[in-house]
Protein backbone atom coordinates (compact mmCIF):
# COMPACT_ATOMS: atom_id res chain seq x y z
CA UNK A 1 115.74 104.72 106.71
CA UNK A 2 114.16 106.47 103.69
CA UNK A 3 110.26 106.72 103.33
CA UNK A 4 108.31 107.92 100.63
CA UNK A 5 104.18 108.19 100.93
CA UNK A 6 102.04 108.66 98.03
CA UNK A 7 98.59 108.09 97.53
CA UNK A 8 95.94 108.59 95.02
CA UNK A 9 92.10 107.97 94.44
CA UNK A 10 90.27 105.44 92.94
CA UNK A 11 86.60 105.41 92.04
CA UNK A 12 85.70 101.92 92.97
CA UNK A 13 85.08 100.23 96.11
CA UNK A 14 87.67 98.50 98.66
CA UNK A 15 86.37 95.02 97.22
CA UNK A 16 87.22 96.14 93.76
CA UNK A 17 90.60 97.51 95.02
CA UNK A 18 91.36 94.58 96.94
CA UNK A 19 90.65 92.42 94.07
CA UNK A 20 93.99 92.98 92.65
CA UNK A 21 96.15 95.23 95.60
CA UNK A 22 96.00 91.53 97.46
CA UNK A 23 96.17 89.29 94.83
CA UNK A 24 99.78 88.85 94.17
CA UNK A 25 99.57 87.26 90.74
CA UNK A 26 97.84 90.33 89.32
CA UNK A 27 100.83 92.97 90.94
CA UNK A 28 103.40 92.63 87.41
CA UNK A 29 99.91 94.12 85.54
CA UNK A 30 100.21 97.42 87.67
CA UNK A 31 103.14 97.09 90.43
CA UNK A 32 106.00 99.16 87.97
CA UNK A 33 108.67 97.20 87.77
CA UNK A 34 107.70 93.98 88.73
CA UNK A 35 108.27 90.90 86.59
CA UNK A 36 107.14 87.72 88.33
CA UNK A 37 105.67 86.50 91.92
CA UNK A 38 105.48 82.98 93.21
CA UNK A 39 103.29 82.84 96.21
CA UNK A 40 103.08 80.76 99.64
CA UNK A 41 99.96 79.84 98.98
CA UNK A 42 98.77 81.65 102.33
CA UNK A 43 99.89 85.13 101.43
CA UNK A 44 98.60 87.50 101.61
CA UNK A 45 97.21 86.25 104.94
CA UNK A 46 99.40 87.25 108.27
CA UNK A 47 102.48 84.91 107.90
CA UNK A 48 102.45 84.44 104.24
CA UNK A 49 104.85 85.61 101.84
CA UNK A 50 105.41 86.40 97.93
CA UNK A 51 109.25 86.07 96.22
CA UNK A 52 109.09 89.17 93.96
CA UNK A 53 111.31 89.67 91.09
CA UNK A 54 111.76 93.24 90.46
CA UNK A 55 113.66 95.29 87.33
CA UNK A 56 115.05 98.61 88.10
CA UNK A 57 117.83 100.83 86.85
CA UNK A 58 118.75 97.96 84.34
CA UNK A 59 118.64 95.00 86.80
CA UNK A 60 116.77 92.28 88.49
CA UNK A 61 116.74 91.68 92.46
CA UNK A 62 114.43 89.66 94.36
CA UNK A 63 112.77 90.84 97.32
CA UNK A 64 110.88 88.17 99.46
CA UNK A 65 107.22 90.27 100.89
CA UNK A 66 105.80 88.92 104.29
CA UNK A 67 101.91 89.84 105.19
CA UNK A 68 102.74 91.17 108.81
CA UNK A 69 99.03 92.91 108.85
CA UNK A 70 96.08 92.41 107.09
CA UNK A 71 92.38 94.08 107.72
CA UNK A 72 90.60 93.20 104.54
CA UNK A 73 89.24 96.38 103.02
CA UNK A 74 90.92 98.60 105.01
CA UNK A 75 95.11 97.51 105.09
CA UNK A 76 97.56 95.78 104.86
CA UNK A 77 101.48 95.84 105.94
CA UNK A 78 104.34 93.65 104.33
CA UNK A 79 108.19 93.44 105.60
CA UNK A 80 110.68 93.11 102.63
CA UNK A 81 113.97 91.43 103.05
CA UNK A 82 116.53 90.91 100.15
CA UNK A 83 118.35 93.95 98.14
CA UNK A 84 115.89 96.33 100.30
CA UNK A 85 115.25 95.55 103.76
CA UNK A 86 111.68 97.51 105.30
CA UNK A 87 107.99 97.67 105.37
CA UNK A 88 105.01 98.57 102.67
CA UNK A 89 102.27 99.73 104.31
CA UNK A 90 99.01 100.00 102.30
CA UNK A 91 95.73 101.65 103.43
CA UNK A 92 92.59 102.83 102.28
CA UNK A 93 90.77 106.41 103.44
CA UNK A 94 86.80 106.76 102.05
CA UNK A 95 86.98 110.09 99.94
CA UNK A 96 83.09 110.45 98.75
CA UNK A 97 82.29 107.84 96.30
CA UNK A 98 85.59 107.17 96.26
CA UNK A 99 88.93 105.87 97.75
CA UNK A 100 91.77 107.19 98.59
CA UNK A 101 94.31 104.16 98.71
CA UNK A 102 98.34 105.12 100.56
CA UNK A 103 101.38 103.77 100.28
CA UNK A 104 103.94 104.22 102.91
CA UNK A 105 106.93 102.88 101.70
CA UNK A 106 109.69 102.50 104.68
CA UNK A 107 112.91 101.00 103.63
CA UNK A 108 117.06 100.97 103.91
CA UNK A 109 119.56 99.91 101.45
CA UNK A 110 122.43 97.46 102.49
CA UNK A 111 125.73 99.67 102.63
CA UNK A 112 125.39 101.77 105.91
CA UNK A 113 126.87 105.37 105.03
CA UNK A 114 127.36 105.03 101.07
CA UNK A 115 123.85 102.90 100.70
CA UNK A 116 122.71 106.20 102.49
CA UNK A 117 124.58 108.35 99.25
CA UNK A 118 123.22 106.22 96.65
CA UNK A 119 119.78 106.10 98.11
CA UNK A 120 119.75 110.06 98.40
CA UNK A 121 121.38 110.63 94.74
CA UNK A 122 119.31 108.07 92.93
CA UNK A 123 117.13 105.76 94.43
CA UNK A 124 114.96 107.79 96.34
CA UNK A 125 113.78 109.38 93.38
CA UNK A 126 113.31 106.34 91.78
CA UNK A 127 111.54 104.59 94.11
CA UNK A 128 108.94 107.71 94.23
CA UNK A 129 108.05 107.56 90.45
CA UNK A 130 108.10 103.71 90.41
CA UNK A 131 105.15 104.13 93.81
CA UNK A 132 103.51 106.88 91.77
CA UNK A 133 103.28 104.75 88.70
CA UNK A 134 102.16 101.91 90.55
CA UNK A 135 99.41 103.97 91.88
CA UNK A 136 98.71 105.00 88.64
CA UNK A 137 98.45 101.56 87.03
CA UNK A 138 96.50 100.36 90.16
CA UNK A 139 93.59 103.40 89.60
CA UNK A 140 93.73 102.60 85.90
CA UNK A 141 92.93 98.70 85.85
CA UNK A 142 90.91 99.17 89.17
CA UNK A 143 88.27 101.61 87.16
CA UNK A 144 88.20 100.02 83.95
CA UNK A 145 86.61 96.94 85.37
């Protein structure tokens, strides 16, 4: 299983963050890569799940998000199943006036040993930039409201 953890901060509070980190309609704004959601209707309370259609390296996949954890203001963890099987785990850490918001991205790609090889040569470092962007895009509409 790969994982990748990046964070960055955002000068706004948890409300603010929350605002659009839990609202699913709002994640192809900021979430790189992302082109559409459809919600439950209960997500992104404990149970609840989003179909996400994502676009990377020249194709679309559909990953299906379940809420396994959710502490309003604080975190919240999601299992993916479809082309990427694992967990997102999102957090917040007061910095100052400020907060630091993670994301520990845990996942495996279908293919045992040569989903392994592909993940090292290529997706890895793809799925890094796409979180760092993401965290990027997050800070960036987060402040500007």
């Amino acid at each position: 299983m790969a994982t990748i953890e990046k964070s960055t901060i955002i000068k706004a509070s948890t409300a603010e963050i929350d605002r659009f980190a839990l609202d699913a309609s709002t994640w192809p704004q900021w979430f790189q890569g992302v082109k559409s959601v459809q919600t439950d209707g209960v997500f992104p309370e404990v149970g609840g799940s989003v179909e996400t259609v994502y676009h990377s390296m020249g194709t679309n996949f559909t990953l299906t998000m379940t809420s396994e954890e959710l502490v309003v203001g604080s975190h919240l963890v999601f299992s993916m199943d479809g082309m990427i099987h694992g967990t997102q785990n999102w957090h917040y850490e007061a910095e100052g006036a400020a907060i630091r918001v993670f994301c520990l991205f845990d996942y495996e790609l279908p293919g045992g040993g040569l989903g392994k090889i592909a993940d090292k040569m290529l997706f890895q470092r793809t799925n890094s930039s796409s979180i760092e962007t993401s965290l990027q895009n997050l800070k960036a509409i987060v402040e500007q409201q």
